[in-house]
C-alpha atoms as a PDB file:
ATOM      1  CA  UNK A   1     -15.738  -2.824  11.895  1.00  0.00           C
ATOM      2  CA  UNK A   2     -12.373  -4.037  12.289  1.00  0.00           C
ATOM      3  CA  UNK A   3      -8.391  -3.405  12.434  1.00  0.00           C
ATOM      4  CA  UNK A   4      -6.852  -3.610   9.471  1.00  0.00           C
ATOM      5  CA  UNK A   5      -2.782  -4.252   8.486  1.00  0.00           C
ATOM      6  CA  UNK A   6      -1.089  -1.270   6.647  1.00  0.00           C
ATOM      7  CA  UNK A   7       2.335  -1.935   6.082  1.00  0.00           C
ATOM      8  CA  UNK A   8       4.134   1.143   4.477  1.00  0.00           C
ATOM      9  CA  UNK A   9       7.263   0.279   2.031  1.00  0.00           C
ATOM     10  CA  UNK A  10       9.640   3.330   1.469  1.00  0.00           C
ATOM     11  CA  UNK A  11      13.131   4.019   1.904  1.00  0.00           C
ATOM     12  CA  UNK A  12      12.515   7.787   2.654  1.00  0.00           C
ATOM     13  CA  UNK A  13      10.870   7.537   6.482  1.00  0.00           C
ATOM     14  CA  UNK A  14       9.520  10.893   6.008  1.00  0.00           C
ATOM     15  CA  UNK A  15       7.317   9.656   2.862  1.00  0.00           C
ATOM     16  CA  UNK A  16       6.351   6.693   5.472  1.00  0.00           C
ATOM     17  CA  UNK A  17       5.467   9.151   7.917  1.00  0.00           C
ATOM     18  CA  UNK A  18       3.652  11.421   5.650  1.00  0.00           C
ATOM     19  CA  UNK A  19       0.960   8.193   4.184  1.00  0.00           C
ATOM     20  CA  UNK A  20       0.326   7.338   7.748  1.00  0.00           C
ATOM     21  CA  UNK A  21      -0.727  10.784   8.750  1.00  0.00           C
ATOM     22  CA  UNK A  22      -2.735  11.421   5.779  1.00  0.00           C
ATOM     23  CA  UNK A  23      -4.641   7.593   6.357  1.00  0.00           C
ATOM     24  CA  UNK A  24      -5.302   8.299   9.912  1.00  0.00           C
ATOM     25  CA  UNK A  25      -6.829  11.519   8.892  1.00  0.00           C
ATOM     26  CA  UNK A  26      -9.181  10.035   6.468  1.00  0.00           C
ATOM     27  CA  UNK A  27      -9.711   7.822   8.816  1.00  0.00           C
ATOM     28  CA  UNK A  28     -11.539   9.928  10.554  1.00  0.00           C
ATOM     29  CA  UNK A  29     -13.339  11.654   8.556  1.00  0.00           C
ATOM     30  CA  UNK A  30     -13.998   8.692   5.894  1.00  0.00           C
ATOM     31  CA  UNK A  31     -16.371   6.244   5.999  1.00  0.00           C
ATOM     32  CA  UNK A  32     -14.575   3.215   6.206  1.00  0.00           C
ATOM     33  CA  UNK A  33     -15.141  -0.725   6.577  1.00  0.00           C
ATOM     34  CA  UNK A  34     -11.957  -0.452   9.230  1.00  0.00           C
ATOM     35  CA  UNK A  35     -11.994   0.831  12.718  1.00  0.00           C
ATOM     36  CA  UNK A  36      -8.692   0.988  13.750  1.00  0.00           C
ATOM     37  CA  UNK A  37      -4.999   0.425  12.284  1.00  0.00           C
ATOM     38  CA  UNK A  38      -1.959  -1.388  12.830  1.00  0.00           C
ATOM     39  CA  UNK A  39       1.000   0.024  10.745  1.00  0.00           C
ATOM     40  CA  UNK A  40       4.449  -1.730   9.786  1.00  0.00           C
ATOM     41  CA  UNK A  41       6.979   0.554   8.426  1.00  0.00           C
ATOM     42  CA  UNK A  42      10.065  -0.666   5.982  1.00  0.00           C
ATOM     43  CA  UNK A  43      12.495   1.264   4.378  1.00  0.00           C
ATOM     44  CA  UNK A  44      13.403  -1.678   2.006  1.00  0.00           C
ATOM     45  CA  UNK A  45      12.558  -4.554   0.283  1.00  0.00           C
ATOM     46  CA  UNK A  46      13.812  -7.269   2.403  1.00  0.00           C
ATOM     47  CA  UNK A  47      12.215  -5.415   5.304  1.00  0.00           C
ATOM     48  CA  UNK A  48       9.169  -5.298   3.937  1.00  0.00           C
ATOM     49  CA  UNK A  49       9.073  -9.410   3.072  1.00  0.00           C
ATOM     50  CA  UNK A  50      10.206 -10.141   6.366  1.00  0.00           C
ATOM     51  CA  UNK A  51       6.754  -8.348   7.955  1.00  0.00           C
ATOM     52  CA  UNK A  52       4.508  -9.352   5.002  1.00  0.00           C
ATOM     53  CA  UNK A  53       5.618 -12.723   6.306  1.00  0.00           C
ATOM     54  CA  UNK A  54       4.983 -12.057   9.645  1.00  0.00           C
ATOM     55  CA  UNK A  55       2.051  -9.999   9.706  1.00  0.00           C
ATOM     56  CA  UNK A  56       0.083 -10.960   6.524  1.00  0.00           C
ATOM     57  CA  UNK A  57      -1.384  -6.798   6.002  1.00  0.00           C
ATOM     58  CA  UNK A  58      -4.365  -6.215   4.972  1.00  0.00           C
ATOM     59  CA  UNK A  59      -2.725  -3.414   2.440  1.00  0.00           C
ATOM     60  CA  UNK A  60       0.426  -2.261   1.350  1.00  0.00           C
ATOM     61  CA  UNK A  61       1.870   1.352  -0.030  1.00  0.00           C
ATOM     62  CA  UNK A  62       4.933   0.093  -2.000  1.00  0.00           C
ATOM     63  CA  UNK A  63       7.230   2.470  -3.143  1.00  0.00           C
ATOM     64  CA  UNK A  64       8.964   0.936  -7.191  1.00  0.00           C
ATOM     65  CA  UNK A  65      12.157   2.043  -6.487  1.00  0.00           C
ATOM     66  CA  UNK A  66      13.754   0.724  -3.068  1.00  0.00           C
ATOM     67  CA  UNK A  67      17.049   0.230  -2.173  1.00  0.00           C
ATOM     68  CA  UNK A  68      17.805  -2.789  -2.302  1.00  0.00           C
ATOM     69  CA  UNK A  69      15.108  -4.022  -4.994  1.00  0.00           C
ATOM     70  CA  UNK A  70      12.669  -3.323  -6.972  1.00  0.00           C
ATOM     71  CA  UNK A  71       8.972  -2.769  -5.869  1.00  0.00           C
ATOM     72  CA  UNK A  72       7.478  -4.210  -8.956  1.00  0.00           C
ATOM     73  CA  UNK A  73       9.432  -7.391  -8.353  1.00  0.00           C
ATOM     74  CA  UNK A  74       8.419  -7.122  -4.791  1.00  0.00           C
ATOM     75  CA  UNK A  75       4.906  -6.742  -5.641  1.00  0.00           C
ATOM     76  CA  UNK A  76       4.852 -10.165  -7.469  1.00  0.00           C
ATOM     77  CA  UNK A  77       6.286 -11.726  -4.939  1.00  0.00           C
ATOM     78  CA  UNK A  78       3.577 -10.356  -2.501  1.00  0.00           C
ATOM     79  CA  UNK A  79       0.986 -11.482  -5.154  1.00  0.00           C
ATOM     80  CA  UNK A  80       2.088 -14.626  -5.348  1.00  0.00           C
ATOM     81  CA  UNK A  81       1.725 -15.281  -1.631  1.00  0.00           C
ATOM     82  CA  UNK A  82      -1.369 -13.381  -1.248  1.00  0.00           C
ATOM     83  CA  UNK A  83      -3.319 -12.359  -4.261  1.00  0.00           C
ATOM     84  CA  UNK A  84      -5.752 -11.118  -2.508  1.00  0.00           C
ATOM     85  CA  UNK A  85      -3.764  -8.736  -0.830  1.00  0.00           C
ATOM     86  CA  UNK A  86      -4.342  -4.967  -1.586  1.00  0.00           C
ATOM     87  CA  UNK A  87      -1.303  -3.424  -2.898  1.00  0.00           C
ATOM     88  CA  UNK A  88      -0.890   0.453  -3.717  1.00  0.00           C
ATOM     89  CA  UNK A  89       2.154   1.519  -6.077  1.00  0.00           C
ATOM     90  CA  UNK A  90       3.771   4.728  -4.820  1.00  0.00           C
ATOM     91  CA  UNK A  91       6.142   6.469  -7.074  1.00  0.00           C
ATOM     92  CA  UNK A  92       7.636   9.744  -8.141  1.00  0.00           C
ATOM     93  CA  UNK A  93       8.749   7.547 -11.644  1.00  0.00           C
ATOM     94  CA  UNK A  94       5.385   7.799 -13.158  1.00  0.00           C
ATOM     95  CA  UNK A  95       6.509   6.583 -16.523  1.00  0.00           C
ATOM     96  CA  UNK A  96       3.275   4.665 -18.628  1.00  0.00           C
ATOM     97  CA  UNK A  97       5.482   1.304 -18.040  1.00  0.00           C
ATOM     98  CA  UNK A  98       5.591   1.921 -14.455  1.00  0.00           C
ATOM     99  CA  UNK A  99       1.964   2.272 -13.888  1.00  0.00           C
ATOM    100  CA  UNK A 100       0.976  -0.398 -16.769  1.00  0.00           C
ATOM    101  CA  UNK A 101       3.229  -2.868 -15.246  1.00  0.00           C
ATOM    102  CA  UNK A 102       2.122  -2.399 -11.666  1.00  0.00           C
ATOM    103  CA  UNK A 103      -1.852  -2.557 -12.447  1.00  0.00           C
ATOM    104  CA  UNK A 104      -0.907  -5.982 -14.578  1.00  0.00           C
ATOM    105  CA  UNK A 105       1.200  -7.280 -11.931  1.00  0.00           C
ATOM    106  CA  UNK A 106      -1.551  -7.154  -9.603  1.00  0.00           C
ATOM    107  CA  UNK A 107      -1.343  -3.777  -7.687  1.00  0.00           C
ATOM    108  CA  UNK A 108      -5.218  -2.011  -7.179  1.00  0.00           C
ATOM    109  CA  UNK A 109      -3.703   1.445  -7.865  1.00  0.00           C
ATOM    110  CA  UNK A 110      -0.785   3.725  -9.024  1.00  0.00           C
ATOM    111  CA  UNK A 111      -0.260   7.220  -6.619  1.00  0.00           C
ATOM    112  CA  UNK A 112       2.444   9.748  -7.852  1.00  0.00           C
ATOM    113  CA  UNK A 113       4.482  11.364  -5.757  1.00  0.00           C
ATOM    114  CA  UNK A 114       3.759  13.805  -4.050  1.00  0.00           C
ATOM    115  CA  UNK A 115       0.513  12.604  -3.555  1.00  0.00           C
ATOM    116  CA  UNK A 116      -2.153  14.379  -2.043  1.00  0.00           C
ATOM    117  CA  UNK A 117      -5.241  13.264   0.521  1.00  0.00           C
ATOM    118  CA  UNK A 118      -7.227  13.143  -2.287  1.00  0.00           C
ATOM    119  CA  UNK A 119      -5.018  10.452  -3.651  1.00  0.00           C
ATOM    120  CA  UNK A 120      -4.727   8.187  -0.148  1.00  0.00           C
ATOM    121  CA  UNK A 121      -8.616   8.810   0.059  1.00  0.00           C
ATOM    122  CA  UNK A 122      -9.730   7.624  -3.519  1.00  0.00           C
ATOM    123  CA  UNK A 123      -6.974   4.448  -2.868  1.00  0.00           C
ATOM    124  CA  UNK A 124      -8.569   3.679   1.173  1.00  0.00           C
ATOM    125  CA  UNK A 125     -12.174   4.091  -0.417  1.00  0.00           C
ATOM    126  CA  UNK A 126     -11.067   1.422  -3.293  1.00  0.00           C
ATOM    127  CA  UNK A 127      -9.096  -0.674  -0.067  1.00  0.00           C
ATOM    128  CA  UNK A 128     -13.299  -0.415   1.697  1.00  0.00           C
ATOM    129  CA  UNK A 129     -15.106  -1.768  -0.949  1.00  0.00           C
ATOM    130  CA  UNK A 130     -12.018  -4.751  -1.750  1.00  0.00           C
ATOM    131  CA  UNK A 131     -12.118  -5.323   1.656  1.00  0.00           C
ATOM    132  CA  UNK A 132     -16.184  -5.489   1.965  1.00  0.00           C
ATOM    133  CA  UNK A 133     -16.369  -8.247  -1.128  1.00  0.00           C
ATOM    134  CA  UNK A 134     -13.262 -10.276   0.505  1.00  0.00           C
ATOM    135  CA  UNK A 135     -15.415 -10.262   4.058  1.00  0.00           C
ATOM    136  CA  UNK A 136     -18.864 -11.190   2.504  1.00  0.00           C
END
């Protein structure tokens, strides 16, 4: 078992807030490959590049539509530094193109908002086994 990096990308800190209650709670109750978590919180995209930087996370909830850019064209960046970097799409704009473009740009899932436990569950146990083939 081990720490892992979640850095949460939203503008609205309540949504932030809200994802890291619901991962710490299936935390708990989850069977996990991670122990423990460190979160990073940004509230836009320049933010959110500055800690990926810095702290190189393990997984990322990105929000598409950000402030001061767009998540999709953040996500690309992300990928481009570290594909192997697990990247959830967040989004209340759950248009076809949204969700087609973030899978093909490299993100492991698409969760509408409002999202449920359910939803942060199914995308942590896809994070677990990612996360068991990286560390094998």
């Amino acid at each position: 078992m081990r720490a892992a990096k979640v850095l949460l990308v939203d503008d609205i800190d309540y949504t932030r807030q809200l994802l890291r209650n619901n991962i710490m709670a299936i935390a708990k109750n989850a069977t996990l490959n991670v122990d423990n978590f460190q979160f990073y919180n940004a509230n836009s995209a320049a933010s959110a590049m500055n800690i990926f930087s810095l702290q190189r996370p393990d997984i990322i909830f990105l929000d598409i539509e950000l402030p001061d850019a767009s998540g999709l064209d953040l996500l690309a960046k992300i990928k481009n530094v570290k594909p192997d970097c697990f990247v959830v799409m967040v989004s209340a704009n759950s248009t076809l193109e949204n969700v087609q473009l973030s899978i093909k740009s490299g993100a492991a899932t698409f969760i509408v908002k409002p999202f449920t436990g359910d939803k942060i569950l199914a995308a942590m146990r896809l994070f677990a086994k990612h996360d068991l083939i990286l560390n094998n």
